[in-house]
N, C-alpha and C. Protein backbone atom coordinates (compact mmCIF):
# COMPACT_ATOMS: atom_id res chain seq x y z
N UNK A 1 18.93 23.11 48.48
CA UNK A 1 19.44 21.82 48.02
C UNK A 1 18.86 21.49 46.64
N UNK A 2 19.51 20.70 45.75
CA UNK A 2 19.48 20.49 44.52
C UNK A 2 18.63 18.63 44.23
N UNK A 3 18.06 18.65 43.43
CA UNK A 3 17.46 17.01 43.61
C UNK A 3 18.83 16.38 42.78
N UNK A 4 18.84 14.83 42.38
CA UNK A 4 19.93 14.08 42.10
C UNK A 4 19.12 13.37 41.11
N UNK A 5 19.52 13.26 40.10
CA UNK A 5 18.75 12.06 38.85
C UNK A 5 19.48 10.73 40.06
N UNK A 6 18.68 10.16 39.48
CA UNK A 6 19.30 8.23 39.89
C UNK A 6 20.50 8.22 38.90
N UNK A 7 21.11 8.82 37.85
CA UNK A 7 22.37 8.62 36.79
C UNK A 7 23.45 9.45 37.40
N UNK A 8 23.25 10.17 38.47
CA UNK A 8 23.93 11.84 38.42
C UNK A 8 24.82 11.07 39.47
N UNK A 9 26.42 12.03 39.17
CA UNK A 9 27.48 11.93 40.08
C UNK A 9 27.86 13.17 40.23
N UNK A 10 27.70 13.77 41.41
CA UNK A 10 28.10 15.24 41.92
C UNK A 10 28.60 16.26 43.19
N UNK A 11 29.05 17.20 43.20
CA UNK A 11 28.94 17.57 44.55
C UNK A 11 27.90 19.01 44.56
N UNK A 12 27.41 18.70 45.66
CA UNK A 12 26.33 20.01 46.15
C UNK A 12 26.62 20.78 46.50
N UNK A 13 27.83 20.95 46.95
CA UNK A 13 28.93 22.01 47.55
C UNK A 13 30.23 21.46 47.69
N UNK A 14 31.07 22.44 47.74
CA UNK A 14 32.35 21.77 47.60
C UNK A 14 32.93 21.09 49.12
N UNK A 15 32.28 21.10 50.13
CA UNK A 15 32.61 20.21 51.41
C UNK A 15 31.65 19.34 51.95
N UNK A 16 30.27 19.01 50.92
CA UNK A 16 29.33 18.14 51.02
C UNK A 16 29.53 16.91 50.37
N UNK A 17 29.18 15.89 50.64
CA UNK A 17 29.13 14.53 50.54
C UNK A 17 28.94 14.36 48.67
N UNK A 18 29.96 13.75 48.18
CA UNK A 18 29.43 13.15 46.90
C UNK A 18 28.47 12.50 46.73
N UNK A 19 27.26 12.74 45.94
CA UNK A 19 26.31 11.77 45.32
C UNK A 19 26.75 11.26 44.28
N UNK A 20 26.51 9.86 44.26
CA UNK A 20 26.30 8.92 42.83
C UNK A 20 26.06 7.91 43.55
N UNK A 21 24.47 8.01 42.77
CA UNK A 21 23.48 7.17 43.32
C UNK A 21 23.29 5.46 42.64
N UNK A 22 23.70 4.60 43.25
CA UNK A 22 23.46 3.12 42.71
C UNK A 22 22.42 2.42 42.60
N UNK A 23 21.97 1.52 42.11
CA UNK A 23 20.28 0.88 42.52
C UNK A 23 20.29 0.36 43.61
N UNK A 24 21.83 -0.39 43.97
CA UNK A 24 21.50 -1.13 45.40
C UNK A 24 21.03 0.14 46.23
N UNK A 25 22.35 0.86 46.25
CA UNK A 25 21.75 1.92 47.47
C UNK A 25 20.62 2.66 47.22
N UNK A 26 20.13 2.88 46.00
CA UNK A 26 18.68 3.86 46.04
C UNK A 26 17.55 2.65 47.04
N UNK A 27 17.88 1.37 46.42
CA UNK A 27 17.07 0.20 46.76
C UNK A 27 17.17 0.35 48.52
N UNK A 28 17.75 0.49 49.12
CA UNK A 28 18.19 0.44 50.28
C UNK A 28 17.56 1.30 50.94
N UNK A 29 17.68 3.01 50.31
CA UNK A 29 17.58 3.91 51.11
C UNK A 29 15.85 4.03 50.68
N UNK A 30 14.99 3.01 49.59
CA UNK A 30 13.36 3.38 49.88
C UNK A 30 13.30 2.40 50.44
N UNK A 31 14.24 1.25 51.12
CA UNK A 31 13.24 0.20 52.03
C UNK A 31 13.41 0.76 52.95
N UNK A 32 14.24 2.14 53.80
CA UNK A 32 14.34 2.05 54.99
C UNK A 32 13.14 3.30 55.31
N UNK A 33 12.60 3.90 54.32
CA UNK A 33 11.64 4.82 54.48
C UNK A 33 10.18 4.49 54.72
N UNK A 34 9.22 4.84 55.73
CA UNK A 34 7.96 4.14 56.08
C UNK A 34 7.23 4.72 54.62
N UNK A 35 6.64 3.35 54.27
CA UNK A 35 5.71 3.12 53.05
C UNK A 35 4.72 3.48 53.32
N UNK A 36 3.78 3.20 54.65
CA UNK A 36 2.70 3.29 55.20
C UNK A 36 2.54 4.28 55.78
N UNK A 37 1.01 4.88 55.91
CA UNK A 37 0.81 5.69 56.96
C UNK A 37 1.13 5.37 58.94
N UNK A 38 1.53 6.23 59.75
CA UNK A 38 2.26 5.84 60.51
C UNK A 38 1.05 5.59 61.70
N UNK A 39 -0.17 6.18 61.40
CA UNK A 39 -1.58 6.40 62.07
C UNK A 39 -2.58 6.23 61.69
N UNK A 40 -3.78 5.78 62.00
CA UNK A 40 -5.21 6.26 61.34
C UNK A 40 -5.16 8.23 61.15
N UNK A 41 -5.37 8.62 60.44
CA UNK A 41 -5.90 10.47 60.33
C UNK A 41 -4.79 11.13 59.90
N UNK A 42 -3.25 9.85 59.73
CA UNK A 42 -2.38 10.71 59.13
C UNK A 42 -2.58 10.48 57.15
N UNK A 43 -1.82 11.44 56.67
CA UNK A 43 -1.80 11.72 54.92
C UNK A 43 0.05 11.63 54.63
N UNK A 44 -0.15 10.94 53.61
CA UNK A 44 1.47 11.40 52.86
C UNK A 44 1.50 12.69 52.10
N UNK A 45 2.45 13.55 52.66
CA UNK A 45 2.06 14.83 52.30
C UNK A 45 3.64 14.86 50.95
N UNK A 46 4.36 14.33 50.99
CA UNK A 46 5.57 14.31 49.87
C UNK A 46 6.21 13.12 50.33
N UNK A 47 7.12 12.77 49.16
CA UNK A 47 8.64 11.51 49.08
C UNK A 47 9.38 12.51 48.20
N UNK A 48 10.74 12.49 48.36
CA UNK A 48 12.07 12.90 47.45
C UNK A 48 13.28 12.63 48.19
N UNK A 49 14.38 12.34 47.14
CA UNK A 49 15.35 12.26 46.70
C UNK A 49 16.38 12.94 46.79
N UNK A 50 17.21 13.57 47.88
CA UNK A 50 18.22 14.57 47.31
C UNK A 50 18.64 14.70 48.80
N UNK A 51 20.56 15.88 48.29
CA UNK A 51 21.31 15.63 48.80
C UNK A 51 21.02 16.02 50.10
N UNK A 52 21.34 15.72 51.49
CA UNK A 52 20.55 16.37 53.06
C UNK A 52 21.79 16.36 53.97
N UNK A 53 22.80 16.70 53.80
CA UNK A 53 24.15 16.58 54.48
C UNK A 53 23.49 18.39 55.35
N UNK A 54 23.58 18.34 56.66
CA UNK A 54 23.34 19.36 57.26
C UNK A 54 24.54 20.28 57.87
N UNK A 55 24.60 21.50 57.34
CA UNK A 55 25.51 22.53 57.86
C UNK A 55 24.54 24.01 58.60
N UNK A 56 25.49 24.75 58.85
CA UNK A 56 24.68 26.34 59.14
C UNK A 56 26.38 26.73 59.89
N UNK A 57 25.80 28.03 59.95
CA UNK A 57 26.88 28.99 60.41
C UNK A 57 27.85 28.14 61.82
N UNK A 58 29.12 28.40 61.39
CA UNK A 58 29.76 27.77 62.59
C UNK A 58 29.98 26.04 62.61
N UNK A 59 29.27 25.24 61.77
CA UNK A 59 29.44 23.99 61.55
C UNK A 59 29.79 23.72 59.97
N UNK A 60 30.78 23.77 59.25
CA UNK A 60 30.75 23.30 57.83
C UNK A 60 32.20 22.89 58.09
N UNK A 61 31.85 20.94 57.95
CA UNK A 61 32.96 19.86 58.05
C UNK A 61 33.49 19.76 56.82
N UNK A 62 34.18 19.40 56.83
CA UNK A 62 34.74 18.83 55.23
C UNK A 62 34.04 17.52 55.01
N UNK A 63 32.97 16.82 53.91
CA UNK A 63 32.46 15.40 54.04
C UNK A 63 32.93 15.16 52.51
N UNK A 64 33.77 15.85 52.08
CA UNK A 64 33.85 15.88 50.52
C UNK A 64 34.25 14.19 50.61
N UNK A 65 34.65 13.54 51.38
CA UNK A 65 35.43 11.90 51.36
C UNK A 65 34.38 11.18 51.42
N UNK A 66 33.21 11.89 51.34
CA UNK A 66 32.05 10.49 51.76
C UNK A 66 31.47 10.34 50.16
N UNK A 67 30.80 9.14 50.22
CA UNK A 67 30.15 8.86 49.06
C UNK A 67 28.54 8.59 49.13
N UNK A 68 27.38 9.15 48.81
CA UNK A 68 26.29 8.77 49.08
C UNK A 68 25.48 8.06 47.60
N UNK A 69 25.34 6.69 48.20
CA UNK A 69 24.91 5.70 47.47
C UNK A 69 23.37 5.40 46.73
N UNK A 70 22.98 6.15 47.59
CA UNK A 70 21.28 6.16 48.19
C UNK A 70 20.43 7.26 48.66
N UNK A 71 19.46 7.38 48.30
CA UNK A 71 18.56 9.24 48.68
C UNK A 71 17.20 8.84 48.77
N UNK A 72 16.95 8.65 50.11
CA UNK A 72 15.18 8.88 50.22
C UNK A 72 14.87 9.83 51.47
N UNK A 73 13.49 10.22 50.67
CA UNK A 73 12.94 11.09 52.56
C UNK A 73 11.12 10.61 51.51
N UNK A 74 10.54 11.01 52.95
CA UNK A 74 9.11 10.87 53.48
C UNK A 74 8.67 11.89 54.49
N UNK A 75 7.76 12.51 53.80
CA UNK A 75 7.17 13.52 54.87
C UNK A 75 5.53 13.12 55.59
N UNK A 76 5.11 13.07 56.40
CA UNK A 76 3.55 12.77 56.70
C UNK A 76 3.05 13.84 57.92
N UNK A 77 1.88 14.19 57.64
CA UNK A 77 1.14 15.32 58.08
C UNK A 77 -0.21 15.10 58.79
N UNK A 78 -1.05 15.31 59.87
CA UNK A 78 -1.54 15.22 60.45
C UNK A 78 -2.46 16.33 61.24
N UNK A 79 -3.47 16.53 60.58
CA UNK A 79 -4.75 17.86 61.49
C UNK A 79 -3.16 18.94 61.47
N UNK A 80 -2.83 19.30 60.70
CA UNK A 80 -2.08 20.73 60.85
C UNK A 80 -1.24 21.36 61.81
N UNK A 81 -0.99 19.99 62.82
CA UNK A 81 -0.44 20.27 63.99
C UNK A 81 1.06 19.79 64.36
N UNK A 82 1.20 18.52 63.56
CA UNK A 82 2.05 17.41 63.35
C UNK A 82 2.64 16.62 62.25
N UNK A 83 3.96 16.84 62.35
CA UNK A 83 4.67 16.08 61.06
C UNK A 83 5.86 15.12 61.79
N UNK A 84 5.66 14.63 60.52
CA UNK A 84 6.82 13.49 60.49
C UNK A 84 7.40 13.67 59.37
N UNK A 85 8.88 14.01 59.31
CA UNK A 85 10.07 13.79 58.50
C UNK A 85 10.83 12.36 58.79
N UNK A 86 10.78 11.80 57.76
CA UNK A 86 12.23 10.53 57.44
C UNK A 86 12.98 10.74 56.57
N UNK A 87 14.16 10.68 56.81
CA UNK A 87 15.36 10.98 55.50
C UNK A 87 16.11 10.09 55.77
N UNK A 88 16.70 9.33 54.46
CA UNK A 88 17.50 8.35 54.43
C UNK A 88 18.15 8.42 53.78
N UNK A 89 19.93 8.24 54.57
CA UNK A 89 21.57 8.75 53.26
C UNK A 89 22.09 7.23 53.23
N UNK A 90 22.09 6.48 52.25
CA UNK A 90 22.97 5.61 52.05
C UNK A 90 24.23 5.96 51.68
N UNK A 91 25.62 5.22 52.15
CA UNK A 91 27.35 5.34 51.83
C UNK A 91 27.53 4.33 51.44
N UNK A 92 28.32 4.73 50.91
CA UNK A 92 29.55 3.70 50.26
C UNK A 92 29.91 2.31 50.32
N UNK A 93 30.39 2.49 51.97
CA UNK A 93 30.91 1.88 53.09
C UNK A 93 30.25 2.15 54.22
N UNK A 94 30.15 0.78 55.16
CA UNK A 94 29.44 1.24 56.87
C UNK A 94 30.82 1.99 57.31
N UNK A 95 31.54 2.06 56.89
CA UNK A 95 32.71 2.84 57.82
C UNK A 95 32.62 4.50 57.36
N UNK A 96 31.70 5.06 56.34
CA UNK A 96 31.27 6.13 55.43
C UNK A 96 30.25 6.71 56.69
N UNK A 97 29.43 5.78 56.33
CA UNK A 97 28.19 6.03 57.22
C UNK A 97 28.48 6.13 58.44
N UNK A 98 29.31 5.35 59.47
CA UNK A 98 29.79 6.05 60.73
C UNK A 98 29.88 7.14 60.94
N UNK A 99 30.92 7.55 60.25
CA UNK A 99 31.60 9.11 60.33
C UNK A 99 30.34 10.14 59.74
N UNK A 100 29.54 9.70 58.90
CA UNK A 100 28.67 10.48 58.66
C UNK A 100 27.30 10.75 59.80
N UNK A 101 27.52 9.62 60.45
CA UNK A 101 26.74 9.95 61.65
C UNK A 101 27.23 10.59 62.54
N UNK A 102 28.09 10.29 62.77
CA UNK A 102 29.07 11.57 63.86
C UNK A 102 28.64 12.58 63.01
N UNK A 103 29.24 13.00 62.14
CA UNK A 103 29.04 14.00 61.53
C UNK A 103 27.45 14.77 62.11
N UNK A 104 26.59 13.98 61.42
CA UNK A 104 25.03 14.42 61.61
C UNK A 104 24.36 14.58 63.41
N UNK A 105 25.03 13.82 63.96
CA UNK A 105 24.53 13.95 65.43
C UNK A 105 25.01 16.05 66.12
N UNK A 106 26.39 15.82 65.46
CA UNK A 106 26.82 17.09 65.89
C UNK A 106 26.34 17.90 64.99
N UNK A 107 25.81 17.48 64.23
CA UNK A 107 24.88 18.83 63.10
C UNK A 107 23.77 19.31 63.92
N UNK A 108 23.04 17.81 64.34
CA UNK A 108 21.75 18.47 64.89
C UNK A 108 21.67 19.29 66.20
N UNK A 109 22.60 19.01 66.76
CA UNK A 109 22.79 19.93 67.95
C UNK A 109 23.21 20.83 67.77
N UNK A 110 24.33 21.51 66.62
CA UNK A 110 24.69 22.49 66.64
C UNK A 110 24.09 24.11 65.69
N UNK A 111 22.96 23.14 64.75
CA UNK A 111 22.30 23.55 63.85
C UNK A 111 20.67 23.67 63.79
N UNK A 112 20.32 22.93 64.62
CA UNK A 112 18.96 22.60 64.61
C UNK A 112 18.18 24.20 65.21
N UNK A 113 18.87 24.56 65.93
CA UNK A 113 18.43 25.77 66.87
C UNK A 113 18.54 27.10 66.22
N UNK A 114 19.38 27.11 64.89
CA UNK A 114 19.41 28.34 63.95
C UNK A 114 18.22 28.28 63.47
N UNK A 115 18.06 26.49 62.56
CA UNK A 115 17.03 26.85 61.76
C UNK A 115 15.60 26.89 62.64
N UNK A 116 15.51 26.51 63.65
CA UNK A 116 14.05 26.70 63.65
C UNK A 116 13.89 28.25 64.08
N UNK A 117 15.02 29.31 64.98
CA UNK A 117 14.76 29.98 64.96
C UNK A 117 14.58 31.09 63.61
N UNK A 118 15.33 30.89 62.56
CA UNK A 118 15.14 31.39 61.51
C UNK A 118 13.44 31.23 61.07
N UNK A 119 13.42 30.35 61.45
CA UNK A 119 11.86 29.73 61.26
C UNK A 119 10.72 30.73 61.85
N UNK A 120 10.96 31.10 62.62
CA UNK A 120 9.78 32.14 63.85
C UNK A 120 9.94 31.48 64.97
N UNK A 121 10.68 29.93 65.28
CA UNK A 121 9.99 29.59 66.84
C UNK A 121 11.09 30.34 67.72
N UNK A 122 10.46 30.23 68.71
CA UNK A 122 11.04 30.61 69.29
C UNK A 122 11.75 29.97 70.84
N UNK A 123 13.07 29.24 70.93
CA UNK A 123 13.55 27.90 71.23
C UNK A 123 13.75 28.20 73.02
N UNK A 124 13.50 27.35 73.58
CA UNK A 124 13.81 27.60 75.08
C UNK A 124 14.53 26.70 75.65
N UNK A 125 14.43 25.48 75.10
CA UNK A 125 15.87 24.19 75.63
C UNK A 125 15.69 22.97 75.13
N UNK A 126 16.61 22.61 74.85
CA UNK A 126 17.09 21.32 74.34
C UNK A 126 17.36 20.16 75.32
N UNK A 127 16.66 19.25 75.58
CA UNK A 127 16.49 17.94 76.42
C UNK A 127 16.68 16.54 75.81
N UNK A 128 17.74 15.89 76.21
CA UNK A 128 17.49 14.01 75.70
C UNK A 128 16.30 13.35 75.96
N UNK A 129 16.05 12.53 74.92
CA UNK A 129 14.83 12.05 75.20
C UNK A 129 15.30 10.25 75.62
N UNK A 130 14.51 9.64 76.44
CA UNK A 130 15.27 8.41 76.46
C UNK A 130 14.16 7.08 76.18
N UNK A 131 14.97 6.53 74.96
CA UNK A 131 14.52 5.65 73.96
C UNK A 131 15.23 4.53 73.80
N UNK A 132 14.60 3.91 73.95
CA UNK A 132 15.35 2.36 73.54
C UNK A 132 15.85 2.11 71.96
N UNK A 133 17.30 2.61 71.89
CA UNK A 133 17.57 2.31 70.75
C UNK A 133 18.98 1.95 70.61
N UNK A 134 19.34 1.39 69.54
CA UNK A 134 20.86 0.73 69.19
C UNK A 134 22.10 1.29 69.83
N UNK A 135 23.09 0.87 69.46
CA UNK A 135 24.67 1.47 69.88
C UNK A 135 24.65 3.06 68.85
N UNK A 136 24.30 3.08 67.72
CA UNK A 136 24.87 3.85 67.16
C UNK A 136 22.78 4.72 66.96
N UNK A 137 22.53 5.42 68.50
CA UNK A 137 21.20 5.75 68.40
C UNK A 137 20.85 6.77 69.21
N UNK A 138 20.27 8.20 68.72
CA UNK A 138 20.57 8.69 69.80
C UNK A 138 18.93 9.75 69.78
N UNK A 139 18.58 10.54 70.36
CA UNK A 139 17.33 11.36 70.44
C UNK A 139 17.41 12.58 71.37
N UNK A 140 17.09 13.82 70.72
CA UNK A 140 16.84 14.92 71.36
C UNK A 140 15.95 15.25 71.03
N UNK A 141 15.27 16.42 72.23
CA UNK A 141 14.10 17.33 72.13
C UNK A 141 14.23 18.71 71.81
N UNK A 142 14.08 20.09 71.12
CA UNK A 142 14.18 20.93 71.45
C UNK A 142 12.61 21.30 71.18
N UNK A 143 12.47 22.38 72.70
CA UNK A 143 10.90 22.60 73.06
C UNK A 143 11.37 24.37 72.71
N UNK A 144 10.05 24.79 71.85
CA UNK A 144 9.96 26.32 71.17
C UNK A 144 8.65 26.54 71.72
N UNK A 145 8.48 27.87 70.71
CA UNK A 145 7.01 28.40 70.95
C UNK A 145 7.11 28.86 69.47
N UNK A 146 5.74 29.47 69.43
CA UNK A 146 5.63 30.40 67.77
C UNK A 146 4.15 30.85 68.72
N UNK A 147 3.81 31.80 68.00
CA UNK A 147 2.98 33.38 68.63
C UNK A 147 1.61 32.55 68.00
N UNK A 148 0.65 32.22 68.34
CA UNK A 148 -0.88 32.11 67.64
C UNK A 148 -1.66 33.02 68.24
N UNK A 149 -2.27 34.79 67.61
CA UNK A 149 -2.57 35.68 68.04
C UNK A 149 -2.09 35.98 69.31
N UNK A 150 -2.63 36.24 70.43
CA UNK A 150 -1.90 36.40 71.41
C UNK A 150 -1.56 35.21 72.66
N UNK A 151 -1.21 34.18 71.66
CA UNK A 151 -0.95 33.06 72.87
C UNK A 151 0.75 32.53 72.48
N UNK A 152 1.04 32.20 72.66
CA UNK A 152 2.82 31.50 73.06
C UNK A 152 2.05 29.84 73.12
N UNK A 153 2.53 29.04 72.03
CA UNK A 153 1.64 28.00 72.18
C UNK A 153 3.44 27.03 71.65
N UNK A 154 3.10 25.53 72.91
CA UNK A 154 4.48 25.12 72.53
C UNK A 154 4.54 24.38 71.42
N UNK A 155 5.94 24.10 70.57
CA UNK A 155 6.29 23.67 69.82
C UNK A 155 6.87 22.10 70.61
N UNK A 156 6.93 21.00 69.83
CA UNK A 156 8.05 20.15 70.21
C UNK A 156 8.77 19.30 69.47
N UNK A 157 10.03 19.53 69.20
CA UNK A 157 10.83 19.19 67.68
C UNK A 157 11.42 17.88 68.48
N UNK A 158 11.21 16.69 68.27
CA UNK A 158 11.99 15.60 68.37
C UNK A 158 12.80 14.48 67.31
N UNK A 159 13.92 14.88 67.94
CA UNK A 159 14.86 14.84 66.33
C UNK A 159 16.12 13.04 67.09
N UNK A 160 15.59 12.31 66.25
CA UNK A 160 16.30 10.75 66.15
C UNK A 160 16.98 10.28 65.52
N UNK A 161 18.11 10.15 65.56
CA UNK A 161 19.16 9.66 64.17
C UNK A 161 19.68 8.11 64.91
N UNK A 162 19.51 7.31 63.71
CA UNK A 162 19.82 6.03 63.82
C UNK A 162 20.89 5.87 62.75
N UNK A 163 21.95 4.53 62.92
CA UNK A 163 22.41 3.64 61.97
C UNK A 163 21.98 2.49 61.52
N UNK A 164 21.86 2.19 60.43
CA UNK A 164 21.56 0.79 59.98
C UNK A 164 22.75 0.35 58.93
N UNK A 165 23.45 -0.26 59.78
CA UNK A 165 25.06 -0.56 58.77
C UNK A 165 25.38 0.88 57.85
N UNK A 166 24.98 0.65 56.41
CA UNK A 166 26.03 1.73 55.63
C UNK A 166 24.69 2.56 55.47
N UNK A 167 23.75 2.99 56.16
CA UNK A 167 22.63 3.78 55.81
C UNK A 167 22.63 4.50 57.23
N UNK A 168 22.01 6.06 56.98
CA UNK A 168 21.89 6.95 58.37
C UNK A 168 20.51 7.30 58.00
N UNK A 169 19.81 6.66 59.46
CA UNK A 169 17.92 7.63 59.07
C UNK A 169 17.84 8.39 60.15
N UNK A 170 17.44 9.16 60.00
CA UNK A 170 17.38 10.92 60.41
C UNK A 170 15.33 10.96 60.68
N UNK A 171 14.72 11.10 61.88
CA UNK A 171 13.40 10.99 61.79
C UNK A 171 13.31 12.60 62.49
N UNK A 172 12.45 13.66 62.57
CA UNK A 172 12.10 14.72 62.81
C UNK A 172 10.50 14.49 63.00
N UNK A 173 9.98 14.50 64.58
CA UNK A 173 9.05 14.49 64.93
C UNK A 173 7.86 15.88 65.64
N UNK A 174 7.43 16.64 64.93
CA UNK A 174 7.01 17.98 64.99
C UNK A 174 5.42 17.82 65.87
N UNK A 175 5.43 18.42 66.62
CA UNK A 175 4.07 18.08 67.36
C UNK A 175 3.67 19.43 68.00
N UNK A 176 2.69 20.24 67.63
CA UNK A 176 2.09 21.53 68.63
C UNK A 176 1.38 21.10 70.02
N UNK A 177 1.70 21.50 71.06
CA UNK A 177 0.73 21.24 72.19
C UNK A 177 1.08 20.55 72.78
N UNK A 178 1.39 19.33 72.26
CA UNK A 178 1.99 18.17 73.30
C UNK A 178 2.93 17.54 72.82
N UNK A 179 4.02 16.78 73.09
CA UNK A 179 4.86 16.02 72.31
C UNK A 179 4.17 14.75 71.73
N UNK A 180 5.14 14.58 71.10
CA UNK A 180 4.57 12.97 70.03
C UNK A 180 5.16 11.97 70.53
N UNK A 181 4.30 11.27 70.98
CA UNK A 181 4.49 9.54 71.64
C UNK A 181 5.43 9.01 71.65
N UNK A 182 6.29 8.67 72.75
CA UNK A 182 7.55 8.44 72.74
C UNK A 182 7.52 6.83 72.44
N UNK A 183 6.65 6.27 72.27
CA UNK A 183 6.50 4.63 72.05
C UNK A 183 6.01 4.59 70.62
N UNK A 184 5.98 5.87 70.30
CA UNK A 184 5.63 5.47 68.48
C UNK A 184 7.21 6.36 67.95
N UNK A 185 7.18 6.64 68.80
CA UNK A 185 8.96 7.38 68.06
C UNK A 185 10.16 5.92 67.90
N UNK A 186 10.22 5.38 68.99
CA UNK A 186 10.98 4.71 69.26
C UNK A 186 10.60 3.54 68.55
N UNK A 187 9.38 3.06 68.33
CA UNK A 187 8.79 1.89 67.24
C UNK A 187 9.54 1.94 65.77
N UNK A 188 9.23 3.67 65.49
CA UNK A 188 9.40 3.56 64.27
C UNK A 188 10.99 3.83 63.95
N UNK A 189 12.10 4.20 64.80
CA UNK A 189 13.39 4.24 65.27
C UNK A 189 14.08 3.05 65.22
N UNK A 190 13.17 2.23 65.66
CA UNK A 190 13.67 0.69 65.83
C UNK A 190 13.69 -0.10 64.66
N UNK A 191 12.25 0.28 64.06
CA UNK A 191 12.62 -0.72 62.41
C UNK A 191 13.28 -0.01 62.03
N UNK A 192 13.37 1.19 61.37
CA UNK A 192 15.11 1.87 60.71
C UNK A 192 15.69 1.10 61.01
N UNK A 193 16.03 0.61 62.42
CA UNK A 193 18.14 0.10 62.95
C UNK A 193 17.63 -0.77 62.47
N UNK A 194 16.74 -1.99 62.38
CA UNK A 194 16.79 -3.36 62.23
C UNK A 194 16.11 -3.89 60.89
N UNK A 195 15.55 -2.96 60.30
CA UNK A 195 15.21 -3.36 58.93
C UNK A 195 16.35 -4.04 58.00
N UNK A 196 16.36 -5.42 57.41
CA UNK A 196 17.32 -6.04 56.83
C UNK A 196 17.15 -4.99 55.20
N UNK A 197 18.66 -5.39 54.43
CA UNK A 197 19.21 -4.52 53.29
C UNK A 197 17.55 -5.98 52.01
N UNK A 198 17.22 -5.38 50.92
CA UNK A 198 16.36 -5.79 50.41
C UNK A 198 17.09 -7.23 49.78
N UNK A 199 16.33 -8.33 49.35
CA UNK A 199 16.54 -9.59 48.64
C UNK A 199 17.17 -9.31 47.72
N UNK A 200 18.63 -10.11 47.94
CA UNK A 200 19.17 -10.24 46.49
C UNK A 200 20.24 -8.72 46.54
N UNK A 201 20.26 -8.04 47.78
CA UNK A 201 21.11 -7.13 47.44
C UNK A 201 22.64 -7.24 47.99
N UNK A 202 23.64 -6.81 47.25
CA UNK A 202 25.14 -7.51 48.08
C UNK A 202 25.67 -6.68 49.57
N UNK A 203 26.07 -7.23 49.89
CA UNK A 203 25.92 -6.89 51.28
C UNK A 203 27.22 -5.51 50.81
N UNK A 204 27.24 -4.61 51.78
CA UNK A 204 28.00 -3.02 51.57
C UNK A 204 29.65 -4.06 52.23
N UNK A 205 30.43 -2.80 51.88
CA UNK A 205 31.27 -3.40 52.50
C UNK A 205 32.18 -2.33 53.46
N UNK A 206 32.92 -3.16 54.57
CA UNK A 206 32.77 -1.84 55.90
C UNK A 206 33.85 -1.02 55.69
């Protein structure tokens, strides 16, 4: 993937989502990203900008009709064991962002399991996780392994996609050994859906 100036209007591929990025929506898509550390012992390990429309073999939609308004992500890291990904796509339109969530829900299920195996893990099943979250909210698990000398030690990828009107946040919760707290997943799931658009910004239109 390619980064996006805040001026730039483009496509990343020819069936990926147009960028041209606005202030409202850039404005939008860093309020919906956690500012803060999410723990005591966690670090901000990166923030960027750029295009995250997800494909792999066997899934490439046409999204060339969408427009993305807005580009943030947040990565945070923890004793070497545990991460947290946030990515945030602002549209156009909440009626953009719908379809782009459809879009992304069936990405992660249909894609998620290439890349981590491309990755080294090695994947054994995919489980719902159940979370208190919005109409347009949903959460899976997929549980791996990866080899540490001679042990099979588990992986646990918990992957959350929310709506917040014309914005989609995408959270990726990485944890070795044990899974990651389903009451801090769902905390931080919840402000995404309900975080209001920033002061003074015009409301999207659907």
């Amino acid at each position: 993937m390619t980064a996006i100036g805040p001026a730039a209007t483009a496509h990343v591929a020819p069936h990926d989502p147009q960028v041209n990025p606005t202030p409202a929506g850039m404005a939008l898509a860093r309020s919906l990203v956690l500012s803060g550390l999410p723990a005591p012992g966690w670090r901000h390990a990166s923030s960027f900008a750029e295009p995250s429309a997800i494909t792999c073999r066997g899934f490439e939609p046409n999204q060339s009709m969408l427009v993305e308004t807005g580009l943030a992500a947040t990565v945070f890291t923890h004793a070497q064991i545990e991460e947290i990904v946030e990515s945030v796509r602002v549209f156009q339109t909440v009626g953009q962002a719908g379809r782009a969530w459809k879009l992304t829900d069936t990405a992660l299920h249909s894609c998620e399991r290439q890349t981590l195996e491309q990755a080294g893990e090695r994947v054994k099943r995919l489980v719902p996780i159940s979370l208190q979250l919005g109409m347009h909210g949903t959460a899976f698990r997929i549980v791996a392994s990866v080899e540490r000398g001679s042990r099979h030690v588990p992986v646990y990828n918990d992957l959350v996609l929310v709506r917040n009107r014309a914005a989609v946040v995408l959270f990726i919760f990485i944890s070795v050994g044990r899974p990651y707290p389903r009451a801090s997943e769902e905390q931080l799931a919840r402000r995404a859906e309900t975080h209001f658009r920033p002061t003074g910004a015009r409301p999207l239109p659907a």
